[in-house]
Protein backbone atom coordinates (compact mmCIF):
# COMPACT_ATOMS: atom_id res chain seq x y z
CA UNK A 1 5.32 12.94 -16.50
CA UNK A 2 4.24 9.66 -15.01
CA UNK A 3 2.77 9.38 -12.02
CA UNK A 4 4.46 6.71 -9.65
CA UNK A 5 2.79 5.23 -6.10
CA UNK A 6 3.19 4.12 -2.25
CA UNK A 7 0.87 2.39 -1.11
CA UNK A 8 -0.82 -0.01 1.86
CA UNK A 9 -2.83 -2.83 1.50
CA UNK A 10 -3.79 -4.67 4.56
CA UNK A 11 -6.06 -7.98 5.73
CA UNK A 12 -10.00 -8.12 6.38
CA UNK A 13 -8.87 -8.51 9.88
CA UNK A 14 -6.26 -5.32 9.40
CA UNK A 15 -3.74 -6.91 11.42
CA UNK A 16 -1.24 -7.50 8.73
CA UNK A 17 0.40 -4.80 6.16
CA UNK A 18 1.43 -4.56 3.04
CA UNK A 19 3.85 -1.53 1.82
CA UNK A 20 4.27 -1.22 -1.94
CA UNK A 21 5.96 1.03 -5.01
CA UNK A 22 4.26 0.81 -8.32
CA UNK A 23 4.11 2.96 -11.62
CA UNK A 24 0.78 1.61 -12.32
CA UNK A 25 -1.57 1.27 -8.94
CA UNK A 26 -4.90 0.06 -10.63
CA UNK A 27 -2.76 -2.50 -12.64
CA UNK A 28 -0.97 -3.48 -9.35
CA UNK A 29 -3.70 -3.71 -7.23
CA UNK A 30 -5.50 -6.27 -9.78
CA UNK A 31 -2.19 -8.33 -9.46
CA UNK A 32 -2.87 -8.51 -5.80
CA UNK A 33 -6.33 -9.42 -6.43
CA UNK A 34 -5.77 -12.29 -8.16
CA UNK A 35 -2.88 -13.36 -6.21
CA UNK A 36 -0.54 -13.07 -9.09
CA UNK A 37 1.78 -10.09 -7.44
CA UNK A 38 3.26 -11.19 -4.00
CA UNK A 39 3.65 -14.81 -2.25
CA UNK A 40 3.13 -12.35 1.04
CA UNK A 41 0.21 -10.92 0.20
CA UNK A 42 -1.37 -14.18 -1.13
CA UNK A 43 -0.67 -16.32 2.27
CA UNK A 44 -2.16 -13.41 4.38
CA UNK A 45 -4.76 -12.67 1.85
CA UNK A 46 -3.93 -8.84 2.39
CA UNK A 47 -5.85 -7.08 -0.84
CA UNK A 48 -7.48 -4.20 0.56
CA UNK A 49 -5.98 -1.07 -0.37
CA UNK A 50 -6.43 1.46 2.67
CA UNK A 51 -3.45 4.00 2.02
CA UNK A 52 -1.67 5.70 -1.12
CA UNK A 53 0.71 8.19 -1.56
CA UNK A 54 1.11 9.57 -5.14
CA UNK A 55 4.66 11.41 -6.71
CA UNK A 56 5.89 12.70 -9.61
CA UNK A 57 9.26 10.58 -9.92
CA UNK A 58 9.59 6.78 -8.83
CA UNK A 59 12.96 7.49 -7.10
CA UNK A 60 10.49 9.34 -4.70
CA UNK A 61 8.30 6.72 -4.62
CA UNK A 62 10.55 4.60 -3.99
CA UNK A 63 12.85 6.26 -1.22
CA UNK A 64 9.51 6.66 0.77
CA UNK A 65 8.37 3.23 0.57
CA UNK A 66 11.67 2.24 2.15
CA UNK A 67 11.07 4.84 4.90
CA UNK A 68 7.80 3.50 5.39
CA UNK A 69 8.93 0.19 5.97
CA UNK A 70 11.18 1.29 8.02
CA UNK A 71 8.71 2.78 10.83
CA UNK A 72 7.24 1.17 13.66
CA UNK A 73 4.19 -0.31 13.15
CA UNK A 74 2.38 2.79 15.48
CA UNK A 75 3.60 5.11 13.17
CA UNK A 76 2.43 3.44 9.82
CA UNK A 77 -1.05 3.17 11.61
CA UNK A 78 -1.04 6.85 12.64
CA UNK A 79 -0.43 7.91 9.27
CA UNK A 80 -3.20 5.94 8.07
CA UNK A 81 -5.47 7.44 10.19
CA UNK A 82 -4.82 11.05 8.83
CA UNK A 83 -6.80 10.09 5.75
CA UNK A 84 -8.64 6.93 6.18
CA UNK A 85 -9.63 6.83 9.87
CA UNK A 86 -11.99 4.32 9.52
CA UNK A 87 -9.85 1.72 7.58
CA UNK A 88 -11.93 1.49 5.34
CA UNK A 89 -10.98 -0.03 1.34
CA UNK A 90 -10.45 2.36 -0.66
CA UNK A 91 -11.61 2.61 -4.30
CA UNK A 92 -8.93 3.45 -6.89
């Protein structure tokens, strides 16, 4: 079975956030590297990753990114926090 991904990239700054679904997160995360995989993430230069969540199915996946994008801004940064307190990029 595939393994499919939430994740959060943010700014150097972290003022700005990214919430994405992928099947492939190293592939993805290249994209947003180079620039090639969102006109939002290339105008605020968001490209560190500082969150992931990892499932089993993409309708998971994807059913939490929408709730994720759904929450106040507080929340997303609280759940951040649980793992990455720091904000610090993470390697993946």
């Amino acid at each position: 079975m595939k393994s499919s991904y939430v994740y959060i990239l943010t700014n150097k700054y972290r003022t700005t956030f990214y919430i994405g679904v992928t099947a492939n997160l190293s592939n993805r995360l290249e994209k947003h590297y180079d620039g090639t995989a969102s006109k939002f993430t290339e105008k605020y230069n968001i490209k560190d990753l500082i969150y992931f969540e990892t499932f089993s199915d993409i309708e998971q996946a994807i059913a939490r990114e929408k709730q994720l994008k759904n929450w106040h801004k507080e929340w997303k940064l609280n759940l951040i926090k649980i793992t990455n307190s720091t904000f610090k990029t993470l390697d993946y």
